[in-house]
Protein backbone atom coordinates (compact mmCIF):
# COMPACT_ATOMS: atom_id res chain seq x y z
CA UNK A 1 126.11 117.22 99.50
CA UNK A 2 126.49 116.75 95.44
CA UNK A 3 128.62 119.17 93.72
CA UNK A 4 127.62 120.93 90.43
CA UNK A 5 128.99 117.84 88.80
CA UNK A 6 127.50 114.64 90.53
CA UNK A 7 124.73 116.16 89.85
CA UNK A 8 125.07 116.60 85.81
CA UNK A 9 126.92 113.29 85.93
CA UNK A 10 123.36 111.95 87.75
CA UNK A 11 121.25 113.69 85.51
CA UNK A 12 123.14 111.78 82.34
CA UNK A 13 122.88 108.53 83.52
CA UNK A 14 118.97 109.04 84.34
CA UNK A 15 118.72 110.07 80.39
CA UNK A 16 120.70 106.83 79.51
CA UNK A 17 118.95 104.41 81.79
CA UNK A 18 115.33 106.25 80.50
CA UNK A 19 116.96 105.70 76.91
CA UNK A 20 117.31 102.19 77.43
CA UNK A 21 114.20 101.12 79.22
CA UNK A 22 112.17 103.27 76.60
CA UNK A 23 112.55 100.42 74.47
CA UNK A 24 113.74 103.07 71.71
CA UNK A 25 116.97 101.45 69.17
CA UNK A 26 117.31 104.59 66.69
CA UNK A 27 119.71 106.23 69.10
CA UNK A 28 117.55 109.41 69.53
CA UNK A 29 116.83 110.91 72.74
CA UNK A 30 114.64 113.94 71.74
CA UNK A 31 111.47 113.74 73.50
CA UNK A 32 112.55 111.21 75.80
CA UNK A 33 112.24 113.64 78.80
CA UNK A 34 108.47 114.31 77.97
CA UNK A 35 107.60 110.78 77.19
CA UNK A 36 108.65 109.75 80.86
CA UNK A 37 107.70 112.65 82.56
CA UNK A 38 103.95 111.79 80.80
CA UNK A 39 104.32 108.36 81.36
CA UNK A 40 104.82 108.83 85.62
CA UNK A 41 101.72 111.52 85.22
CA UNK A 42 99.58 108.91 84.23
CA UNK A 43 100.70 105.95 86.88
CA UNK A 44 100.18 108.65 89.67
CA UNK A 45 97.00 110.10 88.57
CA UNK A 46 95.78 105.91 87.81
CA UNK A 47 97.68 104.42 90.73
CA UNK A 48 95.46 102.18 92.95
CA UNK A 49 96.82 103.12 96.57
CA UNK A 50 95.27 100.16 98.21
CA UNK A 51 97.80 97.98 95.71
CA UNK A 52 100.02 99.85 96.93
CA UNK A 53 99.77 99.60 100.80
CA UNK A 54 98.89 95.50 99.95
CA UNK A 55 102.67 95.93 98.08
CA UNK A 56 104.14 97.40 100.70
CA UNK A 57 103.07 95.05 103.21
CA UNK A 58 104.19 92.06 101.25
CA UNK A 59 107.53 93.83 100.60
CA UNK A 60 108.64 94.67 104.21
CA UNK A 61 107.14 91.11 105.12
CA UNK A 62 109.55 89.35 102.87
CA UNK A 63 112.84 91.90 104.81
CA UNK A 64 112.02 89.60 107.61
CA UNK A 65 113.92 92.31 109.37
CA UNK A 66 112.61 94.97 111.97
CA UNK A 67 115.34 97.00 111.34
CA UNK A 68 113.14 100.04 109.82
CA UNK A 69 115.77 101.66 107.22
CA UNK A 70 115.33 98.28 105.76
CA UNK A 71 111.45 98.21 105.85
CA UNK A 72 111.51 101.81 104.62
CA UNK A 73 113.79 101.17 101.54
CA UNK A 74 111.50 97.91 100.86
CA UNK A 75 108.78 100.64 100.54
CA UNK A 76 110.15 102.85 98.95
CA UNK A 77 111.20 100.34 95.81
CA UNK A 78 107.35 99.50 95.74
CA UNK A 79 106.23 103.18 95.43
CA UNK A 80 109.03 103.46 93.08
CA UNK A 81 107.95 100.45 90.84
CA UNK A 82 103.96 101.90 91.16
CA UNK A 83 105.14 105.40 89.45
CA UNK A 84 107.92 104.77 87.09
CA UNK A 85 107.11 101.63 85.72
CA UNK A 86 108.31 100.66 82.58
CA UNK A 87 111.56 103.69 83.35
CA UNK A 88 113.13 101.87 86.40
């Protein structure tokens, strides 16, 4: 379980990795939140499943593993990479 402050600790870095993959150099973070949360809206609501699945496939394919916490985490990435994008 994460105490009351993992979790801010957590929620800081997320802000500072989103800072730095938002390509932004002025050292501003207002609106950052927004940006990504719109950003993630769109990939979900545009995201081609099939690509996907075909991602997926390739991805637990190349674990060469049947161990399935392995496969699972390979998925997981892809979904990952499919919604955040440009943030991860």
């Amino acid at each position: 379980m994460v105490n009351a402050w993992q979790l801010q600790q957590r929620r800081a870095d997320l802000i500072d990795q989103l800072y730095d993959r938002s390509g932004r150099t002025n050292g501003l973070y207002t609106g950052l939140w927004q940006e990504f949360a719109a950003d993630v809206a769109v990939n979900a609501r545009d995201t081609q499943y099939d690509d996907v699945i075909h991602d997926i496939a390739i991805a637990i394919g190349a674990t060469e593993t049947i161990d399935l916490a392995v496969e699972a985490a390979a998925a997981l990435e892809v979904i990952r990479l499919h919604l955040f994008g440009k943030w991860i």
